[in-house]
Protein backbone atom coordinates (compact mmCIF):
# COMPACT_ATOMS: atom_id res chain seq x y z
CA UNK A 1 109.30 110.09 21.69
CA UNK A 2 111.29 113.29 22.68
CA UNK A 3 114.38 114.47 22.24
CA UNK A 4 115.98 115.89 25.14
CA UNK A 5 118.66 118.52 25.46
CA UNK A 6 120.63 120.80 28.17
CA UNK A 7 122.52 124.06 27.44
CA UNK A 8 122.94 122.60 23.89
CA UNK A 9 124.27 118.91 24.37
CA UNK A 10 121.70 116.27 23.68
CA UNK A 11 120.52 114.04 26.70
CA UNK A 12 120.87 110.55 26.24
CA UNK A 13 118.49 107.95 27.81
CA UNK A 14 117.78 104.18 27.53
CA UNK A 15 114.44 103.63 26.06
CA UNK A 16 113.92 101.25 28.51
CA UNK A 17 114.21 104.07 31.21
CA UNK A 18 111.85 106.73 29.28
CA UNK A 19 107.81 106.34 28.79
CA UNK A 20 105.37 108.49 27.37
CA UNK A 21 104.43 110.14 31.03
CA UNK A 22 107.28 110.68 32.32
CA UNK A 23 109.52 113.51 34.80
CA UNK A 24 112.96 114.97 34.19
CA UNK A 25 113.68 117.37 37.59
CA UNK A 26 116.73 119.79 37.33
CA UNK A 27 117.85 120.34 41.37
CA UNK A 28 120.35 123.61 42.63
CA UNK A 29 123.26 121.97 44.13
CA UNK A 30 124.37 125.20 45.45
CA UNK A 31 124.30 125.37 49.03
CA UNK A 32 125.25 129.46 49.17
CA UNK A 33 123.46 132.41 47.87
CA UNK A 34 126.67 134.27 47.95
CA UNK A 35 130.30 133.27 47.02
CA UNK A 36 133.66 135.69 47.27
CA UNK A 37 134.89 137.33 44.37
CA UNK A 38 138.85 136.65 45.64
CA UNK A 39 139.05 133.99 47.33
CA UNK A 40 135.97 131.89 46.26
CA UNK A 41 134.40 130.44 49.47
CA UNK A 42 130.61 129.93 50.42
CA UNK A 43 129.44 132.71 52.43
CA UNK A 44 126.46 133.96 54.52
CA UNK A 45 125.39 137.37 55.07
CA UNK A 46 125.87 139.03 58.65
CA UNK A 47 124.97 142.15 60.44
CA UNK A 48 128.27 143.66 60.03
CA UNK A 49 129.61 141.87 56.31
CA UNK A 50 129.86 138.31 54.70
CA UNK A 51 131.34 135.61 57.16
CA UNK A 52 133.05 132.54 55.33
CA UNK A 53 132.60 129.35 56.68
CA UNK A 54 134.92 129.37 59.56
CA UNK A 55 132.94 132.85 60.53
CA UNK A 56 135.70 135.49 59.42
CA UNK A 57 135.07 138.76 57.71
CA UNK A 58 138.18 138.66 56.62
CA UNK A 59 139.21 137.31 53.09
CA UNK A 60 142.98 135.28 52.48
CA UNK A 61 143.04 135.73 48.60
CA UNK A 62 141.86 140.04 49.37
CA UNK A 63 143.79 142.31 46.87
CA UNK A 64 142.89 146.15 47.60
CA UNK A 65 144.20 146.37 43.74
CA UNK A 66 141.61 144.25 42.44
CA UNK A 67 138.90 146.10 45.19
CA UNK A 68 136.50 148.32 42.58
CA UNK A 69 135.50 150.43 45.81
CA UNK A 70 138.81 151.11 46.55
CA UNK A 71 139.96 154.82 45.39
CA UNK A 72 142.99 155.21 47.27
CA UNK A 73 145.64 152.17 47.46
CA UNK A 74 147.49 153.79 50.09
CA UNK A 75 144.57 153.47 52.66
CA UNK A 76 142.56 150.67 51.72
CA UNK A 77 143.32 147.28 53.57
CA UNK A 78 146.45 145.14 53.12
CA UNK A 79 146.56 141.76 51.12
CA UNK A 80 144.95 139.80 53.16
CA UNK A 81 143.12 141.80 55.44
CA UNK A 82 140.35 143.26 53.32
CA UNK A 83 136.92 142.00 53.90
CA UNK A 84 135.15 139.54 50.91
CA UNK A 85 134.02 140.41 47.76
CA UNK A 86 130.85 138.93 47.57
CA UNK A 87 128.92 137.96 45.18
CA UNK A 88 125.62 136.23 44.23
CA UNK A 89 126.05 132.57 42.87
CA UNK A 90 124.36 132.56 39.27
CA UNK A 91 120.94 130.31 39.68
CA UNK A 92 121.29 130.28 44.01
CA UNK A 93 117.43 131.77 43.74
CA UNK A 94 116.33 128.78 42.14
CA UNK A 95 115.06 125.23 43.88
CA UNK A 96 114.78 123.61 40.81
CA UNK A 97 113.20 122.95 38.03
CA UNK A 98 111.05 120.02 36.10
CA UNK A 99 109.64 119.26 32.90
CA UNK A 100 106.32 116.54 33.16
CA UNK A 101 104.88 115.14 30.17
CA UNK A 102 101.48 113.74 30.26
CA UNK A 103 100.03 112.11 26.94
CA UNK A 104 96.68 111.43 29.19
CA UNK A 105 96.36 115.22 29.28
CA UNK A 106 97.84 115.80 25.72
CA UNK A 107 100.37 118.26 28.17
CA UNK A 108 103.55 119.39 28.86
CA UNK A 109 104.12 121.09 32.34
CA UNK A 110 107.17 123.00 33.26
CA UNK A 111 107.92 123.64 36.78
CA UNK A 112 110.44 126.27 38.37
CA UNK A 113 110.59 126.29 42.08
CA UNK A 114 112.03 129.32 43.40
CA UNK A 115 110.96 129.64 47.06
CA UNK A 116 109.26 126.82 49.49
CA UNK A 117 110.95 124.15 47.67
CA UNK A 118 107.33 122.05 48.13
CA UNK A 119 105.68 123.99 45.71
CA UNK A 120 106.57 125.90 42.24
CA UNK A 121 105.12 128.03 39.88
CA UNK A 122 103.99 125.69 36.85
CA UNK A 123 102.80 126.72 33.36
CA UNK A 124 101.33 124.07 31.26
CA UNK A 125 100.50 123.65 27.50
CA UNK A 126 97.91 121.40 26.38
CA UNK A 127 95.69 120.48 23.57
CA UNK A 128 92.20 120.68 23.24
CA UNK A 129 90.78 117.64 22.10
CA UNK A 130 89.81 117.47 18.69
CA UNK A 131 86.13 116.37 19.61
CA UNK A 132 85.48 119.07 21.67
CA UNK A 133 83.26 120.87 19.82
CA UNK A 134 84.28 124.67 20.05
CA UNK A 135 88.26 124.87 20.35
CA UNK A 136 88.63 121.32 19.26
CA UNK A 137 92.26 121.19 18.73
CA UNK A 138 93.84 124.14 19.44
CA UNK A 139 96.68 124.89 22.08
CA UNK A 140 95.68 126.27 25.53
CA UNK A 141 98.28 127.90 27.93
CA UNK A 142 97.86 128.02 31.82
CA UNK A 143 100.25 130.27 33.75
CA UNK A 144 100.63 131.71 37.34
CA UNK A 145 99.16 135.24 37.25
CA UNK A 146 98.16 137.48 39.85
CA UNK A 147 95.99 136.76 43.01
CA UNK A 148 95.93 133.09 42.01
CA UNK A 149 94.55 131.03 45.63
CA UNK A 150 97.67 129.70 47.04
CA UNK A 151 100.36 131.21 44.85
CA UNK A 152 103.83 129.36 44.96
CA UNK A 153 105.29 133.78 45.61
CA UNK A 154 103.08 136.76 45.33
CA UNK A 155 103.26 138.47 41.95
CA UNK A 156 103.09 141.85 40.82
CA UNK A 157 102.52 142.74 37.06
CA UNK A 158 105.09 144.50 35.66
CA UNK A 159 103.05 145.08 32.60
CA UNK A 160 101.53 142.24 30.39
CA UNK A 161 102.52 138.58 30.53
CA UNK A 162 105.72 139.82 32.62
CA UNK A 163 105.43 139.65 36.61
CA UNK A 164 107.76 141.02 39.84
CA UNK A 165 107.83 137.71 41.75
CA UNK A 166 107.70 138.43 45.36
């Protein structure tokens, strides 16, 4: 039996509901990669700025005093009429993400999807078991690395054991 957390706060589930083998999937419920600063709406990126929903480039809640690229208050855009401040939503990069047990494996997989959300890369822990012969009982680790067939992204090395996805 595990015990199962999130950001600190224990997870509670029925026994009844939980098995050896079993899935727990994380989803983003973030619909936006980008969000204003001011005034807080969803936005997309456009040729010429960031477009709320109803298309405008303008932002309601703009304050040229609270504008960091503003130098001069005296020629920067009115209340109201600056453009958004936008800004990338904390975790928008990410699909999702699940953790699979498998006792028939003796392995725990963890998967974070973080571009075709039908695939992800997965790294997975397992034990060797103990009649085995040579490594009879020790812990393997697989991870994505490098020119793997069918990567879930490219990766780049960055040095040892840390990797430039895309």
């Amino acid at each position: 039996m595990f015990v199962l957390s999130a950001n600190g706060d224990m997870i509670s589930i029925s026994p009844e509901d939980f098995d050896d083998s079993s899935v727990i999937t994380l989803e983003n419920a973030e619909e936006t990669e980008w969000r204003c600063l001011a005034c807080g709406e969803s936005l997309t990126e456009e040729t010429d700025g960031y477009a709320d929903e109803s298309g405008s480039l303008i932002c309601d809640a703009y304050d040229p005093y609270d504008d960091p690229e503003i130098d001069d208050v005296d020629t920067a855009p009115d209340f109201r009429e600056g453009s958004h401040r936008a800004q990338r939503v904390p975790l928008a990069w990410a699909n999702g993400a699940a953790i699979h047990t498998n006792p028939d494996e003796d392995s725990i997989t963890v998967t974070v999807s973080v571009g075709d959300p039908r695939g992800a890369f997965a790294f997975t822990v397992r034990r060797i078991p103990d009649d085995a012969g040579t490594n009879g009982g020790r812990l393997i680790m697989h991870t994505p690395y490098p020119g793997e067939p069918m990567p879930h992204r490219d990766l780049i090395e960055d040095h040892t054991g840390t990797y430039w996805v895309g």
